[in-house]
Protein backbone atom coordinates (compact mmCIF):
# COMPACT_ATOMS: atom_id res chain seq x y z
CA UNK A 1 0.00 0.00 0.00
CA UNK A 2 1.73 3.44 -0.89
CA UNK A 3 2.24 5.74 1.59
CA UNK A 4 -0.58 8.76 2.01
CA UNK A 5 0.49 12.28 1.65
CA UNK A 6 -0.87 15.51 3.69
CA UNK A 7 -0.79 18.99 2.78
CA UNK A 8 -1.45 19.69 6.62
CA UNK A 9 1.35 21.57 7.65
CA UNK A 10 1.19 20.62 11.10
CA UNK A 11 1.40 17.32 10.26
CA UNK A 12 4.51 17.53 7.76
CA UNK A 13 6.36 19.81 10.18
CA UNK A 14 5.74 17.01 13.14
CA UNK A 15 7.17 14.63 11.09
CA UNK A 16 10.34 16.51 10.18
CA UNK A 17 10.62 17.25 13.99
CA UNK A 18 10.52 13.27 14.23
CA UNK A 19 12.08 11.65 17.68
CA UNK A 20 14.26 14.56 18.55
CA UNK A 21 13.33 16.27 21.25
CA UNK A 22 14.67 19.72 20.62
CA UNK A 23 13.27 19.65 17.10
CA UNK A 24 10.17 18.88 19.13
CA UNK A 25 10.58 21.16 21.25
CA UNK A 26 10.96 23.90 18.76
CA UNK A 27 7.87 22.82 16.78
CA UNK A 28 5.80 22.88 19.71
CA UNK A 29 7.07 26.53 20.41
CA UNK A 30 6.01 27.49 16.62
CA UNK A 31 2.50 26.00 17.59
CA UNK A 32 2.17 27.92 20.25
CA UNK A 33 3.32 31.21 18.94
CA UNK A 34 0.97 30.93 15.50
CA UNK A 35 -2.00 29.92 17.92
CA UNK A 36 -1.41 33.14 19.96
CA UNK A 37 -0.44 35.02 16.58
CA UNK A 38 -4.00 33.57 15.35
CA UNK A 39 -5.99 34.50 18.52
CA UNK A 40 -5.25 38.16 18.47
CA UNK A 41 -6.03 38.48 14.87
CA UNK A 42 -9.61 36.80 15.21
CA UNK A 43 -10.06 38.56 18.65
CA UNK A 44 -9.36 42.27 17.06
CA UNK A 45 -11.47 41.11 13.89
CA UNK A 46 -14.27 39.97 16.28
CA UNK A 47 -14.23 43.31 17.98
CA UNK A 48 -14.31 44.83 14.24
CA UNK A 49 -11.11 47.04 14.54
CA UNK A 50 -8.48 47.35 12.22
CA UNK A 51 -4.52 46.98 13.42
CA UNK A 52 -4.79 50.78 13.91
CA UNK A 53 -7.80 51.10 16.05
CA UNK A 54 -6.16 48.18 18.01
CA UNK A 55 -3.01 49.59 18.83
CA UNK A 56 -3.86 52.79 19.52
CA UNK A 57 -6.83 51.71 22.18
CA UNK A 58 -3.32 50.00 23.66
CA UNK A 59 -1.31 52.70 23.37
CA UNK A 60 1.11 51.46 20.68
CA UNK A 61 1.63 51.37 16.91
CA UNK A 62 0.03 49.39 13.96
CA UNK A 63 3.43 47.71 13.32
CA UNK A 64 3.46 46.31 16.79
CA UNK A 65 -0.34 44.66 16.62
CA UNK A 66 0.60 43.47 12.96
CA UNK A 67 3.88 42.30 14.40
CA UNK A 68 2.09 40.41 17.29
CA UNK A 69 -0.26 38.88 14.81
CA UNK A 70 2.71 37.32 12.85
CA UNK A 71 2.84 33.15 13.60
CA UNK A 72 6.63 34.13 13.30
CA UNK A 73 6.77 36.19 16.38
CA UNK A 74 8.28 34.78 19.46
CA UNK A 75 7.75 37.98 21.78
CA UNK A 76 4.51 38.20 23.04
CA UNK A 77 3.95 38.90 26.54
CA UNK A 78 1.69 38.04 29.04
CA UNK A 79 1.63 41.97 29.86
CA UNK A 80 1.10 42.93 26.02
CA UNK A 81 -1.76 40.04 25.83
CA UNK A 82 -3.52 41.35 29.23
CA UNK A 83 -3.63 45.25 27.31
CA UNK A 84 -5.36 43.60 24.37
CA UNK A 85 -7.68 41.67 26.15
CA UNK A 86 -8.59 44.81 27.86
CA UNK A 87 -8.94 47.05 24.85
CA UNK A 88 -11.70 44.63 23.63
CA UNK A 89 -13.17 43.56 26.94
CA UNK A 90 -12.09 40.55 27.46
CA UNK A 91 -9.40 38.52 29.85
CA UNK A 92 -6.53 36.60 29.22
CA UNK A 93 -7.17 33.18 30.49
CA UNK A 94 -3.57 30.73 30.78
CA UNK A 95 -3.91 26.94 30.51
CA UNK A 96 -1.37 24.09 31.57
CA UNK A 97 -2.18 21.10 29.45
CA UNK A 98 -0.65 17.76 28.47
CA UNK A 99 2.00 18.63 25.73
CA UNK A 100 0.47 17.06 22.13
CA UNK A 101 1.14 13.37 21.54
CA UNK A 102 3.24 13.56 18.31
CA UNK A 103 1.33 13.18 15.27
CA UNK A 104 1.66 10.27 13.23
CA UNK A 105 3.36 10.82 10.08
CA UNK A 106 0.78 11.06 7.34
């Protein structure tokens, strides 16, 4: 039987990390900073304001909300989170959970 192929990125990127455990590691960091890069961009376009009316509610610039909204950014803060959450009336809320089994390779 041949062996299925994925376009899921998630998945191809888990394999490539494989057994290592720092490539792991590092994969599960991306995750995690293009699920917090996705949350504030579906948070501010929930509360219907543009990168601008974001960041100046915060007191900061449009190149720092589009910057914070890039899956490639690795400095978000809880502080910088917490002012965003406030500018749109919510709350940050922080979760410990079991780290991801890894995914089988497709």
């Amino acid at each position: 039987m041949p062996k299925k192929t994925t376009t899921d990125a998630t998945k191809i990127l888990a394999d490539i990390a494989g057994h290592d455990p720092k490539r792991q590691q590092a994969f599960e960091e991306e995750v995690a900073n293009r699920e917090v890069a996705q949350s504030i961009y579906e948070l501010r376009q929930r509360a219907g304001l543009s990168q601008a009316e974001l960041a100046k509610r915060i007191g900061t610039t449009q190149s720092v909300i589009s910057r914070l909204e890039d899956a490639d950014y690795e400095g978000h803060s809880l502080a910088m989170l917490n002012r965003i959450a406030a500018a749109v009336e919510r709350r940050v809320e922080i979760r410990f959970v079991p780290r991801r089994r890894r995914l089988q390779p497709a």
